[in-house]
Protein backbone atom coordinates (compact mmCIF):
# COMPACT_ATOMS: atom_id res chain seq x y z
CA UNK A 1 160.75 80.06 167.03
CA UNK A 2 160.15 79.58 163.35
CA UNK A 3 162.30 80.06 160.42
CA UNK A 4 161.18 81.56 157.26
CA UNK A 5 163.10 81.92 153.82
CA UNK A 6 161.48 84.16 151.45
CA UNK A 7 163.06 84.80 147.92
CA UNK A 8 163.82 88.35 146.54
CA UNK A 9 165.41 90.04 144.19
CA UNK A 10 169.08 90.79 144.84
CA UNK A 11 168.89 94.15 144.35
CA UNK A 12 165.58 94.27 146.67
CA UNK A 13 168.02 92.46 149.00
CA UNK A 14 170.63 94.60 149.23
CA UNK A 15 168.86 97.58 149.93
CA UNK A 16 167.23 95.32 152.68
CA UNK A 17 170.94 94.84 154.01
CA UNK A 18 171.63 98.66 154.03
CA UNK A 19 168.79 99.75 155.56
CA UNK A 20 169.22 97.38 158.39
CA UNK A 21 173.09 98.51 158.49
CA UNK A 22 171.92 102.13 158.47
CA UNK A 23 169.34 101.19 161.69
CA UNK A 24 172.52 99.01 163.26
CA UNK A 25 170.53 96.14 163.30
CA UNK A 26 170.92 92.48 161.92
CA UNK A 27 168.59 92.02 158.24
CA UNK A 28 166.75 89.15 160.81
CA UNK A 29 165.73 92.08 163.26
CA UNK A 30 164.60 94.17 160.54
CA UNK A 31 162.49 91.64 158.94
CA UNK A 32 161.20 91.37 162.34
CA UNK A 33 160.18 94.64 163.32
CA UNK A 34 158.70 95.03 160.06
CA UNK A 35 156.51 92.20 160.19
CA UNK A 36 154.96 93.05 163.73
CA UNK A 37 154.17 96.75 161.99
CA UNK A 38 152.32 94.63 159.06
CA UNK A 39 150.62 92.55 161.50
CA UNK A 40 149.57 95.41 163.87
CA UNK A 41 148.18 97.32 160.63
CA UNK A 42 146.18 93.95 159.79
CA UNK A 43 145.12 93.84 163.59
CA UNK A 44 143.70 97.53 163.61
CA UNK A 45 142.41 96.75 159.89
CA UNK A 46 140.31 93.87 160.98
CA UNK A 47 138.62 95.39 164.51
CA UNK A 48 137.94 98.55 162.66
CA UNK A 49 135.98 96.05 159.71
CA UNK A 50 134.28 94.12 163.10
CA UNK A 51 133.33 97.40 164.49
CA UNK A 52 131.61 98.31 160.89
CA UNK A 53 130.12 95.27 160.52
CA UNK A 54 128.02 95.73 163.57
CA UNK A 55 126.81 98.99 163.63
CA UNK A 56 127.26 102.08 160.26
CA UNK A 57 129.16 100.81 157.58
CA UNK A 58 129.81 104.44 156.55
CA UNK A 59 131.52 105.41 160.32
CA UNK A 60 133.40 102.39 160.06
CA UNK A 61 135.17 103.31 156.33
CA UNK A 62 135.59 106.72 157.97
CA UNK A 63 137.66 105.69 160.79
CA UNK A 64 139.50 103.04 158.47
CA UNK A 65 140.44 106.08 155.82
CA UNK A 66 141.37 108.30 159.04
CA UNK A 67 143.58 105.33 159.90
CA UNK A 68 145.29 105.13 156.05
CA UNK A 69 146.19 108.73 156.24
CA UNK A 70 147.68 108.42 159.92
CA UNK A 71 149.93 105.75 158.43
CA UNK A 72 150.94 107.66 155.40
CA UNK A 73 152.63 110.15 157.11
């Protein structure tokens, strides 16, 4: 397993710390789970690009901006 220091602002920091207090979870868990929802975001992101890439363009933006507004909600 790999460690990773990042630097934030302490105020960014904190509200890092409460939100992971408010969830009951450690800050390291939090950073976790959000990190696998970035990288599954990415994952979709990128097969979605492959599939327009290969066939319409046009479809392919469609289904990436029906994706964006799934996420937004």
């Amino acid at each position: 397993m790999a460690t990773l220091t990042i630097r934030l602002p302490d105020d960014k920091h904190e509200r890092l710390k409460e939100l992971a207090r408010r969830r009951n979870i450690s800050v390291n868990k939090l950073m976790e789970e959000l990190s696998t929802i970035a990288l599954a975001e990415f994952d979709a992101e990128t097969r979605f690009r492959a599939m327009a890439a290969k066939g319409n363009v046009e479809a392919g933006l469609v289904l990436l901006d029906r994706l964006d507004s799934e996420l937004a909600e």
